[in-house]
Protein backbone atom coordinates (compact mmCIF):
# COMPACT_ATOMS: atom_id res chain seq x y z
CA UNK A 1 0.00 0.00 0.00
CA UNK A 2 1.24 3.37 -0.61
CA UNK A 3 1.67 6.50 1.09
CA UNK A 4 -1.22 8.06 -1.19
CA UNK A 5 -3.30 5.18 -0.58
CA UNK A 6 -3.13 5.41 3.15
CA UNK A 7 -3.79 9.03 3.08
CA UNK A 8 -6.79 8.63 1.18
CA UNK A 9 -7.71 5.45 3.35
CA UNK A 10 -7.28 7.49 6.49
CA UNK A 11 -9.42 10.05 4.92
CA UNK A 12 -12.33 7.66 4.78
CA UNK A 13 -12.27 8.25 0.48
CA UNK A 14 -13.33 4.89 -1.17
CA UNK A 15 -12.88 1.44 -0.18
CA UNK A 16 -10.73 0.45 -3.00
CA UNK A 17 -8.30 2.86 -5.27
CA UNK A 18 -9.31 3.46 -8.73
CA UNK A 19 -6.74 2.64 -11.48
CA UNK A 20 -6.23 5.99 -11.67
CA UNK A 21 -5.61 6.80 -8.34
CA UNK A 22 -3.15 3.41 -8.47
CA UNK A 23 -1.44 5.52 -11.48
CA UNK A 24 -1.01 8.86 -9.52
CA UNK A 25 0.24 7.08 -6.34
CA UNK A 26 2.85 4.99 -8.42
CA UNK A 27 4.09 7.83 -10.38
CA UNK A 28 4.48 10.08 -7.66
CA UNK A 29 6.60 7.74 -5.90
CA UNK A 30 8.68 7.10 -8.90
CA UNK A 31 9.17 11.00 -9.46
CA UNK A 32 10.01 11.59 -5.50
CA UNK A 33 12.62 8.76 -5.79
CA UNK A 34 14.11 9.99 -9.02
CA UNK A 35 14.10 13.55 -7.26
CA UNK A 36 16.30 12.52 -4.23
CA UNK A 37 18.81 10.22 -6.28
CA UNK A 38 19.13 13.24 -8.95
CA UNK A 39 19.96 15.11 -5.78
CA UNK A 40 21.87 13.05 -3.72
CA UNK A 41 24.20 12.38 -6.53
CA UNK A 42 24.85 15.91 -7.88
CA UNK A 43 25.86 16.64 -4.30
CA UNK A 44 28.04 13.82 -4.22
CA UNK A 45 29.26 14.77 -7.70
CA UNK A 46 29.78 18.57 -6.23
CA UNK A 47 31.64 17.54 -3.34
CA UNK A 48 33.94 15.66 -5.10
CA UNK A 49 34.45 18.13 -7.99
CA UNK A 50 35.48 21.16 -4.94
CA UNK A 51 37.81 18.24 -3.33
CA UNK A 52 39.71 17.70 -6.51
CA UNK A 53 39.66 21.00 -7.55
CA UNK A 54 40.65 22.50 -4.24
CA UNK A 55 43.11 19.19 -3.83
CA UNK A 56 42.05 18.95 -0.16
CA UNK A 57 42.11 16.01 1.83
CA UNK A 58 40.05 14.52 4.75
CA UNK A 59 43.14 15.47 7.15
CA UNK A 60 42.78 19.18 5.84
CA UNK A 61 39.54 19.40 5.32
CA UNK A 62 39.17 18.28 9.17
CA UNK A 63 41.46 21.48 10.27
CA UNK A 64 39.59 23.70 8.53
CA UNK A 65 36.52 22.64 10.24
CA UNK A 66 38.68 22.49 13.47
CA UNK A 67 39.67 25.76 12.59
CA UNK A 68 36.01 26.80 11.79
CA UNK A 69 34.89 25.31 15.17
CA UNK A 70 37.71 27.02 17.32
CA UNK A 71 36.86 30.62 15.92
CA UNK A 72 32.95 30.37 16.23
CA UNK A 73 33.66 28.97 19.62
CA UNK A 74 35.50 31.61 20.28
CA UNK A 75 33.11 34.85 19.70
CA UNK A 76 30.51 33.42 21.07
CA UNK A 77 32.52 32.83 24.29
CA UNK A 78 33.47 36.18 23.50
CA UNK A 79 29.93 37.20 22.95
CA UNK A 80 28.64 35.73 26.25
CA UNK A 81 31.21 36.87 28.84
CA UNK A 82 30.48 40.73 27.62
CA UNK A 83 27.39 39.92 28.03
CA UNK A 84 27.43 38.92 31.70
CA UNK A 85 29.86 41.30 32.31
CA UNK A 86 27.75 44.24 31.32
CA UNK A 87 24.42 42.69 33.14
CA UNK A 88 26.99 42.88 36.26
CA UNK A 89 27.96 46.35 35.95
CA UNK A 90 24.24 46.93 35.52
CA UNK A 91 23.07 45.26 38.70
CA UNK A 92 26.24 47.03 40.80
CA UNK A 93 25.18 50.24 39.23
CA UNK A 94 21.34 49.35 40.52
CA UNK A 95 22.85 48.58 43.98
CA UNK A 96 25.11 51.61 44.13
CA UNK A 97 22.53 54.17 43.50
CA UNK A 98 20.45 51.89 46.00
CA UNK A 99 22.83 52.35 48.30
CA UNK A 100 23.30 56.03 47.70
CA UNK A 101 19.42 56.93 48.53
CA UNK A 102 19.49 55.17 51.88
């Protein structure tokens, strides 16, 4: 059973599929299948065309996604300690002038 018949099964449409609706079902799954292995194999085709191209290999390829990793890791470290920093200086600001009206 398809995917199309189920859906129209769940849907409480006909006992039985048509031959049409047999037709549509079958040649939707053929066209979704010939869709992903068009896809997965220009990818594959692509990543293999920038590897030889670029003449990379998996070591390299591995420290520049190290690399990558490192600097994004980095800013947003970065990125969060100024942010608690400033929140602090906030608050001791807030308790200063607290302690300034008393």
């Amino acid at each position: 059973m398809t995917m199309y018949q189920m859906i129209l099964g769940g849907l409480g449409v006909g006992g039985k599929s048509s031959t049409m609706e047999q037709g549509v079902a079958a040649m939707h799954d053929q066209t979704t299948g010939a869709v992903a292995i068009k896809t997965a194999n220009a990818i594959t085709q692509a990543a293999a065309a920038g590897t030889v191209y670029f003449g990379l290999t998996l070591n390299e390829i591995g420290v520049i996604v190290g690399i990558a990793v490192g600097v994004i890791g980095l800013i947003g470290q970065l990125g969060l300690t100024w942010y608690y920093k400033h929140q602090h200086l906030q608050l001791a600001r807030k308790k200063r002038a607290a302690d300034n009206d008393q």
